[in-house]
Structure formats: C-alpha cells, structure tokens
Protein backbone atom coordinates (compact mmCIF):
# COMPACT_ATOMS: atom_id res chain seq x y z
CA UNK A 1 88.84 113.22 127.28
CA UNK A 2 90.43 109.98 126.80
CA UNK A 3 93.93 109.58 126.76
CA UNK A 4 95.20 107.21 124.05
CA UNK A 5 98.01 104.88 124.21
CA UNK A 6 101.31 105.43 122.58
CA UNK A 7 104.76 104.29 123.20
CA UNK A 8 107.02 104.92 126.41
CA UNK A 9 109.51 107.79 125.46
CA UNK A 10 111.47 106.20 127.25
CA UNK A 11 111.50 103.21 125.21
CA UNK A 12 111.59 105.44 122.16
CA UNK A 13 114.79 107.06 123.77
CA UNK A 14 116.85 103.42 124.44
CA UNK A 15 115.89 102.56 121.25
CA UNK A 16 117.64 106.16 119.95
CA UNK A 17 120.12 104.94 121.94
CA UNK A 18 121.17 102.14 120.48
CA UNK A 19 121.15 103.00 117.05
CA UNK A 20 122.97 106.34 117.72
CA UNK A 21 125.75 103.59 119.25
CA UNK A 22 125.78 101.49 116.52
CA UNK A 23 125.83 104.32 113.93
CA UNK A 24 128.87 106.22 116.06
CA UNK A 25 130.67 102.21 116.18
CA UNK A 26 130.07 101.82 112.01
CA UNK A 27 131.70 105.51 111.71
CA UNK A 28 134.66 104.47 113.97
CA UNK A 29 135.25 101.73 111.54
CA UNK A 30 134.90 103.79 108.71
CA UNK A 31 137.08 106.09 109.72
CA UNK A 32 139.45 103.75 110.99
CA UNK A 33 139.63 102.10 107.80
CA UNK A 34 139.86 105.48 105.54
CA UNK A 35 143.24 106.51 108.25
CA UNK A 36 144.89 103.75 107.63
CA UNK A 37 144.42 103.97 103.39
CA UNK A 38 145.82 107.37 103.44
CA UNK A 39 148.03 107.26 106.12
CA UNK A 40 147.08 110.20 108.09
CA UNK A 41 147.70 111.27 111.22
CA UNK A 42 145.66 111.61 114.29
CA UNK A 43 145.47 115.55 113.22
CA UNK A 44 142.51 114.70 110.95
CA UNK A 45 140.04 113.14 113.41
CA UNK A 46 137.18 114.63 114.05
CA UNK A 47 135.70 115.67 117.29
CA UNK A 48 133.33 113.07 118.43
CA UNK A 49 130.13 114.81 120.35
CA UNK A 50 128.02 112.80 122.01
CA UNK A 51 123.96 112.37 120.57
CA UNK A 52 121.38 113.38 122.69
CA UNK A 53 117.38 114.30 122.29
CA UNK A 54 115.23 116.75 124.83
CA UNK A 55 112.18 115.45 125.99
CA UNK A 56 109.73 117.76 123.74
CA UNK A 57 111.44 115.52 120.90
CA UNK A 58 110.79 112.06 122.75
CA UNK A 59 107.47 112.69 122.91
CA UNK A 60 106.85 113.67 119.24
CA UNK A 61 108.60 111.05 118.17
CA UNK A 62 106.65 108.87 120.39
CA UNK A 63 103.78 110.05 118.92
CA UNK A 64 104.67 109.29 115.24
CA UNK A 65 105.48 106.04 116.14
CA UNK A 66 101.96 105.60 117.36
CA UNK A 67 100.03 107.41 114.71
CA UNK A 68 102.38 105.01 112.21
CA UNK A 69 101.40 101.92 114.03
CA UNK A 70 97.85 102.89 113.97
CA UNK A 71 97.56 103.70 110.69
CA UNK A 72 99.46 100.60 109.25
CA UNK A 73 96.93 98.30 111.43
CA UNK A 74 94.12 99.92 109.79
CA UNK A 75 94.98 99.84 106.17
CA UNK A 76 96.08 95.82 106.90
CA UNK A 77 92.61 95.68 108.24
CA UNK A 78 90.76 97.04 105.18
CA UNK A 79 92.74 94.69 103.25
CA UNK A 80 91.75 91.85 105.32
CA UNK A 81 88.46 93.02 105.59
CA UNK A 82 87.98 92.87 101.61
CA UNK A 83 89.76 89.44 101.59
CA UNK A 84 87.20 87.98 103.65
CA UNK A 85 89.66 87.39 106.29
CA UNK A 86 88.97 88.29 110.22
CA UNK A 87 92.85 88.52 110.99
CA UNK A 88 95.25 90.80 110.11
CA UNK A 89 98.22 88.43 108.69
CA UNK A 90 102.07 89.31 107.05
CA UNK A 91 100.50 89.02 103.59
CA UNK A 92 98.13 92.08 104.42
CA UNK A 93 101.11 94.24 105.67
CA UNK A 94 103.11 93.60 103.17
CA UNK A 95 100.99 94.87 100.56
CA UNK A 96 100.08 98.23 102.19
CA UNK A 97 103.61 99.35 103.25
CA UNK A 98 104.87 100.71 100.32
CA UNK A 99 102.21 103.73 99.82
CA UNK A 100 102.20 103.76 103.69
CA UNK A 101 105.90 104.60 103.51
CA UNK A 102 105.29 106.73 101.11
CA UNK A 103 102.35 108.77 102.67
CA UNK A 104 104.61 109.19 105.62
C-alpha cells in the first residue's frame, strides 16, 4: 500500500506556533488596554499557560490539511474541466470555496 503525501507535522506544528504567538501577543494588548480603562490592579491578571499540541493531534491535523487541499484541487479541476480550461486558475478557486468551507 501506497503511502500518500501530506504535510510535515512539523510544519503544521510551527505554523500552530506562530499563530498561538500572535493570538497570546493580540490578548496581551487587549488586556493591556482593558487594565488601564478600569484601572485595575495587577490582582486581576490572569495566569498565562503556555499552548501546546501532542503528536496524535499533529498528525490529524496534518491530515485535514491534506484531505482539504485535495479536495479543493479537485472541485477547481471540475470547474476548469467544464470551462474548457486545462489549468486550474484563481477564478476556479474562488468559486468553489464557499460550499467547500461549508462542507468542511
């Protein structure tokens, strides 16, 4: 049995990374922000725990990402397909995304 491609949970995993960063640096500001309005003291921060995903997780989410992918090429096909066209182009994903988004 062939083994099909999907994405590097590792990559997936940076790319948790980052956005688990950015999101923690947005809620800083927030927060920041919301202390200084009411003038509260430091008693009223919350604990700040630090994001993390197991393996098992990586991999599923790897997966998703692939099935996703997969799935969005083929219904851009199709709609290339009927168009006459040989290549996949922007116009073609455009129109499927919104039921794909939905489906998923």
């Amino acid at each position: 049995m062939e083994k099909e491609n999907t994405f590097d949970p590792d990559l997936v995993h940076e790319i948790f990374k980052l956005v688990w960063k950015r999101k923690a640096a947005e809620r800083g500001k927030n927060e920041l922000s919301e202390n200084i309005e009411n003038e509260v003291g430091a008693s009223s921060s919350k604990r700040i725990r630090p994001t993390f995903a197991n393996a098992n997780a990586l991999k599923l989410s790897s997966e998703l990402l692939r099935v996703f992918v997969a799935e969005a090429i083929q219904r851009a096909a199709t709609i290339a397909e009927a168009e006459g066209s040989v290549k996949i182009e922007a116009t073609h994903l455009e129109r499927i995304l919104p039921q794909l988004l939905l489906d998923f």
